[in-house]
Protein backbone atom coordinates (compact mmCIF):
# COMPACT_ATOMS: atom_id res chain seq x y z
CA UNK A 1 0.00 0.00 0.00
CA UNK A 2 1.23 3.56 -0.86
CA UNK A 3 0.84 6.19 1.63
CA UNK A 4 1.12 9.89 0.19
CA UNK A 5 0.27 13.19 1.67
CA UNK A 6 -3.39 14.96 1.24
CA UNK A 7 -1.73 17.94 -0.84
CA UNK A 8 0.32 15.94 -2.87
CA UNK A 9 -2.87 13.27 -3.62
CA UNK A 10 -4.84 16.53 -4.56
CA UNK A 11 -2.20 17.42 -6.98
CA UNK A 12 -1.69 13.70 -8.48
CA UNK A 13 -5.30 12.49 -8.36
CA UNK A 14 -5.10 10.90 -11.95
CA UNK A 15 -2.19 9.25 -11.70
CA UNK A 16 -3.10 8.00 -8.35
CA UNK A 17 -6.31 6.45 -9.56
CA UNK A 18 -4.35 4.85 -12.62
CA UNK A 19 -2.25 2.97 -9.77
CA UNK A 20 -5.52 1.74 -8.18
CA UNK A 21 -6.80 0.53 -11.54
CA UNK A 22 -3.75 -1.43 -11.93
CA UNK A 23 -4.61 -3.38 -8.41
CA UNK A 24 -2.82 -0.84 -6.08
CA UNK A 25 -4.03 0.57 -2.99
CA UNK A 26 -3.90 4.52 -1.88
CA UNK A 27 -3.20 5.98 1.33
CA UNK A 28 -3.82 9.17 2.00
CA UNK A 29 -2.77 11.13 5.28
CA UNK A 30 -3.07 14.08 6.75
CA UNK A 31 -0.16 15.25 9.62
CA UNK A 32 0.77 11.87 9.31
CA UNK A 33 -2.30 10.42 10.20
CA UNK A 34 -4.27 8.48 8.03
CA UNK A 35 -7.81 9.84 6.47
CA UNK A 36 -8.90 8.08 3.14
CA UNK A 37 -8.16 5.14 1.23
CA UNK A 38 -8.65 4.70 -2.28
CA UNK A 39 -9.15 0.98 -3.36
CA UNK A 40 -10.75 -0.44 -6.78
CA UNK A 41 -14.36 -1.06 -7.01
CA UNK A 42 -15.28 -4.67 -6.14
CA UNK A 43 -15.03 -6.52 -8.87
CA UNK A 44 -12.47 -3.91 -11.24
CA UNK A 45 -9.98 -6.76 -12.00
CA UNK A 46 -6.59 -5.18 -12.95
CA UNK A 47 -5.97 -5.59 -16.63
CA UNK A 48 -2.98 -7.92 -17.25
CA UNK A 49 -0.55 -5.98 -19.08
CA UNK A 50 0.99 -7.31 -22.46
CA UNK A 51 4.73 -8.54 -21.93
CA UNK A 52 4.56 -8.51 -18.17
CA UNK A 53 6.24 -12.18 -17.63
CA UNK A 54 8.56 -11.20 -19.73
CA UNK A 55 11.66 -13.72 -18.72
CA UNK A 56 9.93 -15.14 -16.16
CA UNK A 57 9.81 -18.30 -18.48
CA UNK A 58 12.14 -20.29 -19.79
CA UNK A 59 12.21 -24.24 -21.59
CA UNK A 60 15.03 -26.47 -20.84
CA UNK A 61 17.50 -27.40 -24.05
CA UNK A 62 16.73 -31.06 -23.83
CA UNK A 63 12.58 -30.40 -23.75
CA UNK A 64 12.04 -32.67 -26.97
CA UNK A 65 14.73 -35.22 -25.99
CA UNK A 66 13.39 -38.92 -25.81
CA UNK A 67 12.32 -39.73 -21.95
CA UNK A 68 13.90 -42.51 -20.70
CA UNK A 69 11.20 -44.31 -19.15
CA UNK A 70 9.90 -44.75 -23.09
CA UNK A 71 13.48 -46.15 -23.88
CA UNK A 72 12.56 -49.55 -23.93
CA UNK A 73 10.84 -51.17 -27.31
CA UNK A 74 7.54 -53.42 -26.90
């Protein structure tokens, strides 16, 4: 969760709701105490965002090799 300042939140409002959209979660405080949340809307799933997993993934060099439990012949 992100905690920002009420004067700073009035000045950033659009990008702050842009964060929420994405799945984040806004707090906002006033003299360092906290006053207002923003959260998504129940049921605003985050969009997933194209490339994200990016090399996250990655196949082994011997993926197509012959398994050796299928060595043997019938």
């Amino acid at each position: 969760m992100t905690s920002i300042a009420l004067d700073i939140a009035q000045k950033e409002l659009p990008s702050l709701i842009e964060d929420v959209l994405l799945g984040g979660h806004i707090l906002i405080t006033c003299d360092k105490t906290p006053v207002a949340e923003i959260i998504p809307v129940s049921g605003v799933k985050p969009s997933p965002l194209f490339g994200s997993a990016k090399g996250m993934i990655a196949m082994a060099e011997d993926f197509d090799a012959p398994l050796a439990d299928f060595d043997h012949q019938l």
